[in-house]
Protein backbone atom coordinates (compact mmCIF):
# COMPACT_ATOMS: atom_id res chain seq x y z
CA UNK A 1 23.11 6.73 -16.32
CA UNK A 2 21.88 9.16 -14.16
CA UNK A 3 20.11 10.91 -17.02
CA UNK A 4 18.63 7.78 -18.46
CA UNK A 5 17.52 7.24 -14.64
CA UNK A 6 15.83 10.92 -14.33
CA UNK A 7 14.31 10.53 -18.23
CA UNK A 8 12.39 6.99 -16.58
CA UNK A 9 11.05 8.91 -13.99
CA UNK A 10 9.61 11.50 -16.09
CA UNK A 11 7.96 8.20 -18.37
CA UNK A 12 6.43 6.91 -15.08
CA UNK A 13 4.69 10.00 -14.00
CA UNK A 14 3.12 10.21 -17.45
CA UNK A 15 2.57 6.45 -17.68
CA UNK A 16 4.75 5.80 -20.53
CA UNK A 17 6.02 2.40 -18.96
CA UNK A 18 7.29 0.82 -21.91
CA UNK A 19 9.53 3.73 -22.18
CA UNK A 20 10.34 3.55 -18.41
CA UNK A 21 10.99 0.32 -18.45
CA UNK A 22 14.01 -0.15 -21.75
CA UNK A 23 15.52 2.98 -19.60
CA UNK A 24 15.58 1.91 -16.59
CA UNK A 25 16.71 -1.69 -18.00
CA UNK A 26 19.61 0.43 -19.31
CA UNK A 27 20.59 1.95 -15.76
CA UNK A 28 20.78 -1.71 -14.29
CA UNK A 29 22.66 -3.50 -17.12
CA UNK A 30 25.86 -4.25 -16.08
CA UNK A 31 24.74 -5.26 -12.43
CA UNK A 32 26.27 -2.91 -10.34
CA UNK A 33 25.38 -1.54 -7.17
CA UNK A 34 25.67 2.20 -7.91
CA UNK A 35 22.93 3.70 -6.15
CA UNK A 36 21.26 4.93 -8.37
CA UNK A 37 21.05 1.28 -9.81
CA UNK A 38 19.53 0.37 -6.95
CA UNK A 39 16.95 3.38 -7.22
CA UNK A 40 16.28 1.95 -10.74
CA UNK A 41 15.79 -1.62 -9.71
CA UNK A 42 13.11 -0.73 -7.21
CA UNK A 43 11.42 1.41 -9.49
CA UNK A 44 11.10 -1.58 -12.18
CA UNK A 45 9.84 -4.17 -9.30
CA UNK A 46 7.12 -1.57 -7.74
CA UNK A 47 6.23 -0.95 -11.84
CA UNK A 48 5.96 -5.30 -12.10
CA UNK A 49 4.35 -5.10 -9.01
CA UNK A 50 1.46 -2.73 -10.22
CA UNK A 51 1.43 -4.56 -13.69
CA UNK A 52 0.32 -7.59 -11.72
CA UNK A 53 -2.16 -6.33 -9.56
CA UNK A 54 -3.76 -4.59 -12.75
CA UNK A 55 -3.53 -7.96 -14.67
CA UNK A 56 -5.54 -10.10 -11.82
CA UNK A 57 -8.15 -7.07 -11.76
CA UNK A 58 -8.67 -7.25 -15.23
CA UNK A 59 -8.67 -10.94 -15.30
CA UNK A 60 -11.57 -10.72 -12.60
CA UNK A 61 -13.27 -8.31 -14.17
CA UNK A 62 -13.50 -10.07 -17.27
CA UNK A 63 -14.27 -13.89 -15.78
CA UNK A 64 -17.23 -11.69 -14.85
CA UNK A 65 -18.20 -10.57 -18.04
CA UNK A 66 -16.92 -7.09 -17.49
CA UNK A 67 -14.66 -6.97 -20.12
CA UNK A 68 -14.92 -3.54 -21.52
CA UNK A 69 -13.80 -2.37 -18.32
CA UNK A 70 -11.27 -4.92 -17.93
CA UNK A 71 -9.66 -3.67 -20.83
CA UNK A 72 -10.15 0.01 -19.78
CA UNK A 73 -7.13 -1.12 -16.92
């Protein structure tokens, strides 16, 4: 657990997210309250909450007929 925890950490700072993500998903199976399931359960809603934020950017860049850079997010 506490590898698979470390491993998504080292996916995040290299923006492998997808990666991050199935590990950290792994951590916080069973739906305990180790802490270091609770470590991996903020990590995955501060990585949703970025994933939004870029999505409405790119969604506004694009309804303004930026859409290169959109896509560039």
């Amino acid at each position: 657990m506490t590898r698979d925890f470390q491993e998504a950490a080292r996916a995040v700072a290299i923006s492998d997210y997808s990666k991050a993500i199935g590990l950290l998903k792994e951590v916080t199976k069973d739906g305990g309250d180790r802490p270091i399931q609770i470590k991996a359960r903020t990590v995955m809603h501060d990585l949703e909450q970025q994933a939004t934020i870029q999505l409405a950017l790119a969604k506004s860049l694009h309804h303004k007929g930026r859409s290169q850079e959109a896509v560039d997010i």
